[in-house]
PDB file of N, CA and C in Angstrom:
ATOM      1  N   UNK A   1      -7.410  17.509  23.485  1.00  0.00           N
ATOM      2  CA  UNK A   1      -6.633  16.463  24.113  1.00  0.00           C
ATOM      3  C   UNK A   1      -5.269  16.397  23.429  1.00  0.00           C
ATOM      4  N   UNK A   2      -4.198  16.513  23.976  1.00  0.00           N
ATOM      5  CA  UNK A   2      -2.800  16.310  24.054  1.00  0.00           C
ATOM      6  C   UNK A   2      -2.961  14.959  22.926  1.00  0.00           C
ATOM      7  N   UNK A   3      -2.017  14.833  22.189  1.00  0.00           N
ATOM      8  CA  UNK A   3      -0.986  13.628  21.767  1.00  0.00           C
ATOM      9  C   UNK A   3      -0.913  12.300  22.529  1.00  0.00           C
ATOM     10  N   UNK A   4       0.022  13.025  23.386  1.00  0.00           N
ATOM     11  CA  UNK A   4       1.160  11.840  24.859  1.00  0.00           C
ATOM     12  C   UNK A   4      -0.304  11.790  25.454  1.00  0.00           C
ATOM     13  N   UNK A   5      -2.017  12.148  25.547  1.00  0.00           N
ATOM     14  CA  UNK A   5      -2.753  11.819  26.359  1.00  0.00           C
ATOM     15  C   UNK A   5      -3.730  10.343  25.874  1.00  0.00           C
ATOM     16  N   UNK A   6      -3.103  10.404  24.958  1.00  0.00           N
ATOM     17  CA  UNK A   6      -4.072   9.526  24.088  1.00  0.00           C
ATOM     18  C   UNK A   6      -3.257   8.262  23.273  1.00  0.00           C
ATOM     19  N   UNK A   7      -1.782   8.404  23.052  1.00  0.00           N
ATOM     20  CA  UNK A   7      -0.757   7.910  22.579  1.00  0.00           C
ATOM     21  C   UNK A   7      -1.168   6.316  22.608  1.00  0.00           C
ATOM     22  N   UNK A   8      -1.216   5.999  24.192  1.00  0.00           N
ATOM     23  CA  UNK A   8      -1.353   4.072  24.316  1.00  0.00           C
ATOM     24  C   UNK A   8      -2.583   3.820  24.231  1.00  0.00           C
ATOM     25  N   UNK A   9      -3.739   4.785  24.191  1.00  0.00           N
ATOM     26  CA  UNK A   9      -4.989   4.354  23.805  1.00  0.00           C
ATOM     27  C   UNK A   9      -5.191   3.733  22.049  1.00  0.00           C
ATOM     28  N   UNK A  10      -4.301   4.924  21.100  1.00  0.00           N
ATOM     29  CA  UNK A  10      -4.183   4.699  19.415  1.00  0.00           C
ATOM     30  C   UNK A  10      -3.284   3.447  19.155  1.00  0.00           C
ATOM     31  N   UNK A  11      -2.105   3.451  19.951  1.00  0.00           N
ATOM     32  CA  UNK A  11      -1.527   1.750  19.885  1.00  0.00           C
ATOM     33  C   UNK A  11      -2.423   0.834  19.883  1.00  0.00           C
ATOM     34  N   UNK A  12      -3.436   0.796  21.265  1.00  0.00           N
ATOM     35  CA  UNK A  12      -4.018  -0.566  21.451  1.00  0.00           C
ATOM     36  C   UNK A  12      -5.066  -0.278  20.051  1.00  0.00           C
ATOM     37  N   UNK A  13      -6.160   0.579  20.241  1.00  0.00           N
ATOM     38  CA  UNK A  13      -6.632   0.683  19.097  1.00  0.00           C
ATOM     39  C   UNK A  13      -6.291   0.398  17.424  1.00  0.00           C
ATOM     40  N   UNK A  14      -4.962   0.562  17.325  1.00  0.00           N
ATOM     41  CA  UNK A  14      -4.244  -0.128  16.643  1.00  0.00           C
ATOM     42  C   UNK A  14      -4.106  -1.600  16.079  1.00  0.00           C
ATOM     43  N   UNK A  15      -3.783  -1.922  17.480  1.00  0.00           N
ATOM     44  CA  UNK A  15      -3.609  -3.531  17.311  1.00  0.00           C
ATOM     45  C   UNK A  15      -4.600  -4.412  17.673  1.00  0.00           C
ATOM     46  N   UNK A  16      -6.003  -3.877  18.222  1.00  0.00           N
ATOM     47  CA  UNK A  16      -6.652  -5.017  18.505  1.00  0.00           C
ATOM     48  C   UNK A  16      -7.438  -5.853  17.710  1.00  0.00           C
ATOM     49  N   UNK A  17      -7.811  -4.976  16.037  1.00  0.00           N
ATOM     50  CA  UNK A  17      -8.889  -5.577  15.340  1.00  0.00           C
ATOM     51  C   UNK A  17      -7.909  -7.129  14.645  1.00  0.00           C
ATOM     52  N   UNK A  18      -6.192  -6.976  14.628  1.00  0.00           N
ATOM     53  CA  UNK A  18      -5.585  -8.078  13.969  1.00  0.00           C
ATOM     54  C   UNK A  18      -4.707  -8.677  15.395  1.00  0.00           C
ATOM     55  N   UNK A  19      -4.832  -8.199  16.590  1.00  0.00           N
ATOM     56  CA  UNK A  19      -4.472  -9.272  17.701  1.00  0.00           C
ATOM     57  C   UNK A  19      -5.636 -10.150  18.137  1.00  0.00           C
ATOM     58  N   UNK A  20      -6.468  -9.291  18.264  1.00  0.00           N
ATOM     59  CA  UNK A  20      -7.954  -9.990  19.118  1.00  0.00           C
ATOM     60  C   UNK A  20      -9.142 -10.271  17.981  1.00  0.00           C
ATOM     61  N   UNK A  21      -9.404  -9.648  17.138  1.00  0.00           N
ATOM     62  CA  UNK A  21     -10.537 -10.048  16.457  1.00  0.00           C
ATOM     63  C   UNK A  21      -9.949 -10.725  15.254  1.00  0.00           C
ATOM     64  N   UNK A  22      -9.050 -10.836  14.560  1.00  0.00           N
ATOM     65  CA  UNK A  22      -8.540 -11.803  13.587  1.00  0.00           C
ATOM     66  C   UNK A  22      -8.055 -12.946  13.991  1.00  0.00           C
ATOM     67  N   UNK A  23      -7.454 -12.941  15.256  1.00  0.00           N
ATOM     68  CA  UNK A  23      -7.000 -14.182  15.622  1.00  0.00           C
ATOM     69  C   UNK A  23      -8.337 -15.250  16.213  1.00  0.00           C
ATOM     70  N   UNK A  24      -8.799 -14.374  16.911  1.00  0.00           N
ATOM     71  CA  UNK A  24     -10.652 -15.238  17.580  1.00  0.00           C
ATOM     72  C   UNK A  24     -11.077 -15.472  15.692  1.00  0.00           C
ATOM     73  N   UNK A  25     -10.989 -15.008  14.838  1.00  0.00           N
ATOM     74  CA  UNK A  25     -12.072 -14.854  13.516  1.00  0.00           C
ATOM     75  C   UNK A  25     -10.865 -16.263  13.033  1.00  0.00           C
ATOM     76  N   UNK A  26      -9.401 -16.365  12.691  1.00  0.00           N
ATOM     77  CA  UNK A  26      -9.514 -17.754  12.077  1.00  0.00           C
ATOM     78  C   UNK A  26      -9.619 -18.869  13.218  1.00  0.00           C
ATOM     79  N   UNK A  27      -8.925 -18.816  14.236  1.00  0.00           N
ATOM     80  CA  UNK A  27      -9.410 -19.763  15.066  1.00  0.00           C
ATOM     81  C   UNK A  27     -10.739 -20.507  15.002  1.00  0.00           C
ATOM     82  N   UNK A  28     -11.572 -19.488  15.207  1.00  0.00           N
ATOM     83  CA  UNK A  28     -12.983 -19.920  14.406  1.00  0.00           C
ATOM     84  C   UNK A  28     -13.321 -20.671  13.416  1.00  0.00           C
ATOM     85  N   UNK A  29     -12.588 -20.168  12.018  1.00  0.00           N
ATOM     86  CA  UNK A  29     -12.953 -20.719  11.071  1.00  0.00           C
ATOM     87  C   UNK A  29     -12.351 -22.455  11.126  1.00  0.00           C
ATOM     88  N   UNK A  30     -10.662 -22.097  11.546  1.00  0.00           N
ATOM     89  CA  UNK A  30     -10.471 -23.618  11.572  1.00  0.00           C
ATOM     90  C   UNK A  30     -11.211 -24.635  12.173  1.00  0.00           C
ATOM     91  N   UNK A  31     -11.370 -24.011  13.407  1.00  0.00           N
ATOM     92  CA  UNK A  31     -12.475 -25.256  14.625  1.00  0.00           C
ATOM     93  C   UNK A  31     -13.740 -25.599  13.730  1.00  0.00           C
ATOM     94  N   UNK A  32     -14.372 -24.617  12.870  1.00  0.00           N
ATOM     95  CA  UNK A  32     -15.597 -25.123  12.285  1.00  0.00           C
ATOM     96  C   UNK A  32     -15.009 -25.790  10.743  1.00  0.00           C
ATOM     97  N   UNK A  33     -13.883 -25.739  10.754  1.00  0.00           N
ATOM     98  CA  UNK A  33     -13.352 -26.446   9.245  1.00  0.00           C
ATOM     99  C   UNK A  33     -13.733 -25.884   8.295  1.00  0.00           C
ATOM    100  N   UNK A  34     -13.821 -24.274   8.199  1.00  0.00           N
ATOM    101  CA  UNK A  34     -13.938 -23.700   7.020  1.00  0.00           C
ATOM    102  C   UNK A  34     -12.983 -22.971   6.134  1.00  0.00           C
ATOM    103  N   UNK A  35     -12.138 -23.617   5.297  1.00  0.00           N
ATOM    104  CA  UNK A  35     -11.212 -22.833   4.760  1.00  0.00           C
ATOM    105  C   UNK A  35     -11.175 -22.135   3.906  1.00  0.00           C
ATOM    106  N   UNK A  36     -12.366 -22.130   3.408  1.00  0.00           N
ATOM    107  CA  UNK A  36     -12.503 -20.613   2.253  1.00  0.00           C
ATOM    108  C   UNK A  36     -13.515 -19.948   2.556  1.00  0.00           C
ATOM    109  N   UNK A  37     -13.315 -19.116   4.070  1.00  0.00           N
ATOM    110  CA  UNK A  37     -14.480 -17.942   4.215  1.00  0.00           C
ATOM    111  C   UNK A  37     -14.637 -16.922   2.963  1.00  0.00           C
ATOM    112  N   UNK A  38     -15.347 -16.242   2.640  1.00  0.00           N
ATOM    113  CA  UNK A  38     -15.469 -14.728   1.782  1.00  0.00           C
ATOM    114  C   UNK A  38     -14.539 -13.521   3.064  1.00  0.00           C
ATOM    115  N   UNK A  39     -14.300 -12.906   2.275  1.00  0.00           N
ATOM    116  CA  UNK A  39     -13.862 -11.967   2.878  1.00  0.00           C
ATOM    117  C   UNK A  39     -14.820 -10.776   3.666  1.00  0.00           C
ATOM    118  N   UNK A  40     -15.948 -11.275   3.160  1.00  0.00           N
ATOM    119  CA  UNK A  40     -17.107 -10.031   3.889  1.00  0.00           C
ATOM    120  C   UNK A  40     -17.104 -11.216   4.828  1.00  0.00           C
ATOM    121  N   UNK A  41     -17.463 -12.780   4.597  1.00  0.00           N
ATOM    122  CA  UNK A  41     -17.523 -13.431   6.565  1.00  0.00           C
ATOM    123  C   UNK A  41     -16.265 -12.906   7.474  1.00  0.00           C
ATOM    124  N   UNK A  42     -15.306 -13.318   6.778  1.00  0.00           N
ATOM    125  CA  UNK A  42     -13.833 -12.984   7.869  1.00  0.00           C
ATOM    126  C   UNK A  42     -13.984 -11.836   8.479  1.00  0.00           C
ATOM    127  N   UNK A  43     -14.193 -10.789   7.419  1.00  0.00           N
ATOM    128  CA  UNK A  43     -14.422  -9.508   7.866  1.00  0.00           C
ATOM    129  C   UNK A  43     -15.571  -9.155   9.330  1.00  0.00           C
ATOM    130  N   UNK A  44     -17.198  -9.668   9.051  1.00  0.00           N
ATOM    131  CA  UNK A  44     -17.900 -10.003   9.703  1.00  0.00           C
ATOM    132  C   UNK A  44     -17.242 -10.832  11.242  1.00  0.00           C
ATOM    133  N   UNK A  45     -16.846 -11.486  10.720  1.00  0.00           N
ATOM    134  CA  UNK A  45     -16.078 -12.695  12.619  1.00  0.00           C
ATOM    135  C   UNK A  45     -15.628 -11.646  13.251  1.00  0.00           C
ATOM    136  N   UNK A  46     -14.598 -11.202  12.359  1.00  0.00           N
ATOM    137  CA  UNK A  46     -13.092 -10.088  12.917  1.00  0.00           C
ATOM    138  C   UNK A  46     -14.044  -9.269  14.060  1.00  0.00           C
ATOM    139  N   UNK A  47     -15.120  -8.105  12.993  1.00  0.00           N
ATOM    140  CA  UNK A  47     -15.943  -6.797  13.962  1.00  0.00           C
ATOM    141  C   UNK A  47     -16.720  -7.381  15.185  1.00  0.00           C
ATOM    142  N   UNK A  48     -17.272  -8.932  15.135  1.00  0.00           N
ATOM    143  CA  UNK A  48     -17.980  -9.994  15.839  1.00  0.00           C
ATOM    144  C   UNK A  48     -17.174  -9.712  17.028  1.00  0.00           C
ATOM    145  N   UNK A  49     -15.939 -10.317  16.881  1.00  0.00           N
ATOM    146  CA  UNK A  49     -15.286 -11.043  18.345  1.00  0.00           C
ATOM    147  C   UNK A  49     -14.632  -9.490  18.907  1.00  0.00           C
ATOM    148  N   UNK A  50     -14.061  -8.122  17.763  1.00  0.00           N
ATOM    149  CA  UNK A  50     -14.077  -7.400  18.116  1.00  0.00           C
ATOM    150  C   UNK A  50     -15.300  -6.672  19.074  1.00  0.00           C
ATOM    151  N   UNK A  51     -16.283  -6.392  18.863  1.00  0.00           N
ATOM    152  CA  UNK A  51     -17.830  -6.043  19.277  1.00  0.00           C
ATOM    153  C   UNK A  51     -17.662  -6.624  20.864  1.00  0.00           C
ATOM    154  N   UNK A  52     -16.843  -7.866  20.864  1.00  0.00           N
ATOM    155  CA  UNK A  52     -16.796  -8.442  22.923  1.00  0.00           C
ATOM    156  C   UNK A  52     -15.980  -7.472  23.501  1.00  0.00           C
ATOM    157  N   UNK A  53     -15.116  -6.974  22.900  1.00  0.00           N
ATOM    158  CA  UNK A  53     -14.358  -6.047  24.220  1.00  0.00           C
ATOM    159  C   UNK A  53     -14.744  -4.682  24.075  1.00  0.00           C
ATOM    160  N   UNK A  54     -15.986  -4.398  23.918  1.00  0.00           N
ATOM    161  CA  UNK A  54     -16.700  -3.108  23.790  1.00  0.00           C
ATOM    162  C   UNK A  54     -16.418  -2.321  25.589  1.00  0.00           C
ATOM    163  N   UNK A  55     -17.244  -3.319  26.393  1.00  0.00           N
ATOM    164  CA  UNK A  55     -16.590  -3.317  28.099  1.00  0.00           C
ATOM    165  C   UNK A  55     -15.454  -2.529  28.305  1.00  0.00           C
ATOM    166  N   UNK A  56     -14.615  -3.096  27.684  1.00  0.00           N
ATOM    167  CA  UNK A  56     -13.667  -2.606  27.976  1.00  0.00           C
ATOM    168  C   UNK A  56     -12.764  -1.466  27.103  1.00  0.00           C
ATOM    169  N   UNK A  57     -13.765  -1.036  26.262  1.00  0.00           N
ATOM    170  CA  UNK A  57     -13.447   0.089  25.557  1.00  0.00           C
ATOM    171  C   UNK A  57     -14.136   1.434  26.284  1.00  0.00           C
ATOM    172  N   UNK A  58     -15.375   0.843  27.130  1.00  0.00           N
ATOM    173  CA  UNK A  58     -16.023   2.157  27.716  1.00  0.00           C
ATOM    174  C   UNK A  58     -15.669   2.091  29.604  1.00  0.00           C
ATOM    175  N   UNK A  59     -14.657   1.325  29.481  1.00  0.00           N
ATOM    176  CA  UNK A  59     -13.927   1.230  31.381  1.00  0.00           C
ATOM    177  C   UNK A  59     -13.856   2.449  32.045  1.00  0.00           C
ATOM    178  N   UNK A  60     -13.491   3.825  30.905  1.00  0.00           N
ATOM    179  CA  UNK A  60     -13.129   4.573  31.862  1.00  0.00           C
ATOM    180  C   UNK A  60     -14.539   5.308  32.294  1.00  0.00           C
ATOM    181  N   UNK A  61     -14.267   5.850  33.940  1.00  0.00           N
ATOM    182  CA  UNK A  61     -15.862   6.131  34.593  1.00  0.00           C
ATOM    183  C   UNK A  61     -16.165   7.076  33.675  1.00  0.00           C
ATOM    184  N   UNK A  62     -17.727   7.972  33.999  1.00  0.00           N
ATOM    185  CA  UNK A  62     -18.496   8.590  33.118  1.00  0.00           C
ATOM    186  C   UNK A  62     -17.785   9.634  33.804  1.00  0.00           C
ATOM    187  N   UNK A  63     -17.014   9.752  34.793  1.00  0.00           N
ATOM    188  CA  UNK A  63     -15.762  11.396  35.314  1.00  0.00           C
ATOM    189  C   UNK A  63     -15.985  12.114  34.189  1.00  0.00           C
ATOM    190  N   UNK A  64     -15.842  13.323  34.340  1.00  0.00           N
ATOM    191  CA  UNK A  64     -15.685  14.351  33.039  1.00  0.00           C
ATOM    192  C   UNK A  64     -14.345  14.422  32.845  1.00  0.00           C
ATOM    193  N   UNK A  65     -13.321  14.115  33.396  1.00  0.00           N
ATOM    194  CA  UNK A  65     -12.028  14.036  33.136  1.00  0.00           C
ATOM    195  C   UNK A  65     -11.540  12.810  32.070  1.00  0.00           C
ATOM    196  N   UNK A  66     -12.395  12.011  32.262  1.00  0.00           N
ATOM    197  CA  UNK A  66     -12.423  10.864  30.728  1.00  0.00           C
ATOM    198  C   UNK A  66     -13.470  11.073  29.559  1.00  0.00           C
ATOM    199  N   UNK A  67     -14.338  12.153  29.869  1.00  0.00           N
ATOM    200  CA  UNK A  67     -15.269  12.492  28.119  1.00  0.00           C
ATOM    201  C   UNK A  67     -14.232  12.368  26.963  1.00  0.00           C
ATOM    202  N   UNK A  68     -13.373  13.214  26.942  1.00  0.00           N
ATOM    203  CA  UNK A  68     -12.755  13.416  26.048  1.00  0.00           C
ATOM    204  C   UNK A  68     -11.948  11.654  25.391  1.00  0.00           C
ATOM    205  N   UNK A  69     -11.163  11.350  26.031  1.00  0.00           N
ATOM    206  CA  UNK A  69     -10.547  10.071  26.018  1.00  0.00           C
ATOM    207  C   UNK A  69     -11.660   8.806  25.839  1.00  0.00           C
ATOM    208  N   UNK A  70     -12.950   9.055  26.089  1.00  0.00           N
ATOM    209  CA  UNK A  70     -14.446   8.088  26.080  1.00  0.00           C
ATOM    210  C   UNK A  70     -14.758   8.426  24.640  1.00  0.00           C
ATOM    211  N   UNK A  71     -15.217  10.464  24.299  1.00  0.00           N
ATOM    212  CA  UNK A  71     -15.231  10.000  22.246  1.00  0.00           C
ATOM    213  C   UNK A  71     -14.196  10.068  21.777  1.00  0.00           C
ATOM    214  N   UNK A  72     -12.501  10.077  22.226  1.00  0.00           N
ATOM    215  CA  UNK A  72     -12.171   9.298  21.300  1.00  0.00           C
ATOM    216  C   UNK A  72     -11.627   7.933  21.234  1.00  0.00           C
ATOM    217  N   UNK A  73     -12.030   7.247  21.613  1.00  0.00           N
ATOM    218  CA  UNK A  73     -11.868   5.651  21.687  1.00  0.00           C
ATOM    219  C   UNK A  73     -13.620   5.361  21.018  1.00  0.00           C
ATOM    220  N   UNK A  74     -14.765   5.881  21.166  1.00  0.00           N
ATOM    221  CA  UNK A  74     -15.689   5.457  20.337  1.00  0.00           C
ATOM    222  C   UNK A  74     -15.653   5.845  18.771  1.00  0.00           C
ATOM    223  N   UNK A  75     -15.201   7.830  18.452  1.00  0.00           N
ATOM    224  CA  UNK A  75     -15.230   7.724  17.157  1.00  0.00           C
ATOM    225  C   UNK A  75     -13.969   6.596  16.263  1.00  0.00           C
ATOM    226  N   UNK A  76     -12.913   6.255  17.728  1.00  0.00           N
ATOM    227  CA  UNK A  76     -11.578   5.591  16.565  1.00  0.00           C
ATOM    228  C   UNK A  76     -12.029   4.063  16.050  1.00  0.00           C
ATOM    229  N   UNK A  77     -12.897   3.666  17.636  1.00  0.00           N
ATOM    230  CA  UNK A  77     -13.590   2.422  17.369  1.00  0.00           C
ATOM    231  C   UNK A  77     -14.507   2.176  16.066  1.00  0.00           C
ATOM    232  N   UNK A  78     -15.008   3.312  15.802  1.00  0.00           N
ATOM    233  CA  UNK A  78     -16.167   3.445  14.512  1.00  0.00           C
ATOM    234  C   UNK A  78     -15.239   2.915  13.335  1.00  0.00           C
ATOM    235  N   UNK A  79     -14.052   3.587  13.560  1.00  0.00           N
ATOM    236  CA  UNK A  79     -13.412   4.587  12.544  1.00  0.00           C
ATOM    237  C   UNK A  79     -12.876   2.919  12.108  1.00  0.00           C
ATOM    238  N   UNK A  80     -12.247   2.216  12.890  1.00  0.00           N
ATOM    239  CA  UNK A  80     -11.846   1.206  12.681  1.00  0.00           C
ATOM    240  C   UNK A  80     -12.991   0.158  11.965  1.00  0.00           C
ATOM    241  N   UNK A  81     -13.838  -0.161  12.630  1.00  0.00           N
ATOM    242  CA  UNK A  81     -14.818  -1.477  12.254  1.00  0.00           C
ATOM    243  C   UNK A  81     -15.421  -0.964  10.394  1.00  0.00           C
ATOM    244  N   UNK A  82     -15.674   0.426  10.481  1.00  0.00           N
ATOM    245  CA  UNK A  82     -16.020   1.171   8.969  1.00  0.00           C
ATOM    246  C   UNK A  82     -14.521   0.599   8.100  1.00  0.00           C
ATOM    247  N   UNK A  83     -13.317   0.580   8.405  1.00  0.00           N
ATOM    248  CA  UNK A  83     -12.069   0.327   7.794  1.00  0.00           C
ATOM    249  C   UNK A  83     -12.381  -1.110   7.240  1.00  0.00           C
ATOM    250  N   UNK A  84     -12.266  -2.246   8.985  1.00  0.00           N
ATOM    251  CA  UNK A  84     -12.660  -3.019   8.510  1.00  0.00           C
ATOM    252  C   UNK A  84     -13.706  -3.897   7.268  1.00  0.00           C
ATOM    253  N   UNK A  85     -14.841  -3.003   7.416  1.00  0.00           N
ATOM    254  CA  UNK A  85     -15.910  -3.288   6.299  1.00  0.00           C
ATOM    255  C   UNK A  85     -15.723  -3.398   5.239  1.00  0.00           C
ATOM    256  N   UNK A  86     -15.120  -1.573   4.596  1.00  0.00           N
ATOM    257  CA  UNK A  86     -14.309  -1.650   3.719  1.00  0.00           C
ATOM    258  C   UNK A  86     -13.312  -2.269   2.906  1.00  0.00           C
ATOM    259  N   UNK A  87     -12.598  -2.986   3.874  1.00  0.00           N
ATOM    260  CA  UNK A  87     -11.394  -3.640   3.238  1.00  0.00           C
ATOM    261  C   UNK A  87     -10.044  -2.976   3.264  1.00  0.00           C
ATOM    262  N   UNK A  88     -10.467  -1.779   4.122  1.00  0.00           N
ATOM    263  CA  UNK A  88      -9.208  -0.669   4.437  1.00  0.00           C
ATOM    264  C   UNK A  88      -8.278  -0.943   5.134  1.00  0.00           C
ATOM    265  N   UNK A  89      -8.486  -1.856   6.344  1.00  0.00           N
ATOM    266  CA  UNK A  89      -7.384  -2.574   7.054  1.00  0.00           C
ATOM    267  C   UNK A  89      -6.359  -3.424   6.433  1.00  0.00           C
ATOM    268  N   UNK A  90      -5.531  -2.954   5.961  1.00  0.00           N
ATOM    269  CA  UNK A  90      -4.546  -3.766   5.820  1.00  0.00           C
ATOM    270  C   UNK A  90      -3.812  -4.812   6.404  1.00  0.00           C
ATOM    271  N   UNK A  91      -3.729  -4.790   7.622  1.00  0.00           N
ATOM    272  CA  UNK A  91      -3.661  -5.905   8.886  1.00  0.00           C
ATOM    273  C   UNK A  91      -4.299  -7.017   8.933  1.00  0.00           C
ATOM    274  N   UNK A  92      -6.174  -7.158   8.749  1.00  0.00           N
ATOM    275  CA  UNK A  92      -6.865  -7.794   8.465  1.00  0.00           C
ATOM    276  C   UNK A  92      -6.900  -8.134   7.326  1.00  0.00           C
ATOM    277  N   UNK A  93      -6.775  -8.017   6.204  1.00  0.00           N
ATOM    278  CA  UNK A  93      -6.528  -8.289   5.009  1.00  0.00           C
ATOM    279  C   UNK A  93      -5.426  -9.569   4.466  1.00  0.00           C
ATOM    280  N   UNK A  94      -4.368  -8.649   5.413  1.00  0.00           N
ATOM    281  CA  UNK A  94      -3.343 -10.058   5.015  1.00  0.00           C
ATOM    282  C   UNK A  94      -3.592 -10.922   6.057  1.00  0.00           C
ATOM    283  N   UNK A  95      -3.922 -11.035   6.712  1.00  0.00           N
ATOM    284  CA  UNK A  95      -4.658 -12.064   7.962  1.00  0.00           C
ATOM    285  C   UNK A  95      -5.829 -13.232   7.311  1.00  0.00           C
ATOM    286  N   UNK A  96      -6.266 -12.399   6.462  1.00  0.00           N
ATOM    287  CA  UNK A  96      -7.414 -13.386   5.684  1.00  0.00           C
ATOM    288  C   UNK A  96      -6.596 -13.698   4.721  1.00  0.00           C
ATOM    289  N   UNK A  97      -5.673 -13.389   4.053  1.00  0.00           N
ATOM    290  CA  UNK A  97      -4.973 -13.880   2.678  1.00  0.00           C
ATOM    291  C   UNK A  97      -4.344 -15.654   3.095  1.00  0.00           C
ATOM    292  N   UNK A  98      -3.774 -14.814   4.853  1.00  0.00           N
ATOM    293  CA  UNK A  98      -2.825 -15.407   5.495  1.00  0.00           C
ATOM    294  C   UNK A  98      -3.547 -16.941   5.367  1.00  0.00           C
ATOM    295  N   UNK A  99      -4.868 -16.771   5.707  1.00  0.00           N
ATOM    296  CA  UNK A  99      -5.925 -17.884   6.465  1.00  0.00           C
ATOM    297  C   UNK A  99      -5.825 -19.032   5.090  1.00  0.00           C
ATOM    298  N   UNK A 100      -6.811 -17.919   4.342  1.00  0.00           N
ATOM    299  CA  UNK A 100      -6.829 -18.630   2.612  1.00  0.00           C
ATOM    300  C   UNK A 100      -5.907 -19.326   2.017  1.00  0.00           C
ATOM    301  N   UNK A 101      -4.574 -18.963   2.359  1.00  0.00           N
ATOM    302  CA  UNK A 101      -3.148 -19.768   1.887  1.00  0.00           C
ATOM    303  C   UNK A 101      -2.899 -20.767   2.808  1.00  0.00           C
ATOM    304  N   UNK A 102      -2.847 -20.499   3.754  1.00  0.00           N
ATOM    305  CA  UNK A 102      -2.183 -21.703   4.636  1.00  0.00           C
ATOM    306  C   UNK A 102      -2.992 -22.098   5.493  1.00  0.00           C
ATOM    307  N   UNK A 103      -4.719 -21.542   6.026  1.00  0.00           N
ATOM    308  CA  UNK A 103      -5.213 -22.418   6.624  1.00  0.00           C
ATOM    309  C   UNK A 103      -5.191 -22.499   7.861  1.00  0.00           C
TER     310      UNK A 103
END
């Protein structure tokens, strides 16, 4: 698979674990009034609310013209939530620092 074929798939992949699953993960915490999650819960919410747009990570049909573009949006998906676990995301990281400081 080409680069330019896959290009806006690695953006969104990119941005969704600190657009969509960090923002659903403090929202969360504030509504339940918890201001000093651990970083393995935050972490945990983040892959949580991430884990809902799974749907729409496997949209494209089972066509053989999307296999390719289908594993790679599952191995990047892996590749990501394993980051997350870790503590490898840097995005998420300061997102939880973000939470911890200001709440």
């Amino acid at each position: 698979m080409r680069n330019d074929e896959r290009f806006e798939i690695e953006r969104a992949i990119d941005l969704l674990p600190h657009v969509i699953g960090a923002s659903w993960a403090m929202t969360y915490f504030r509504l339940m009034k918890i201001k000093s999650p651990t970083k393995e819960e935050f972490r945990e919410k983040v892959i949580e609310y991430l884990e809902k747009i799974q749907p729409l990570l496997e949209s494209f049909s089972n066509d053989k013209i999307f296999s390719e573009i289908q594993d790679y949006i599952g191995t990047r998906y892996d590749l990501e939530v394993e980051k997350i676990k870790n503590g490898e995301n840097k995005e998420i990281e300061k997102r939880y620092t973000r939470y911890i400081e200001y709440g």
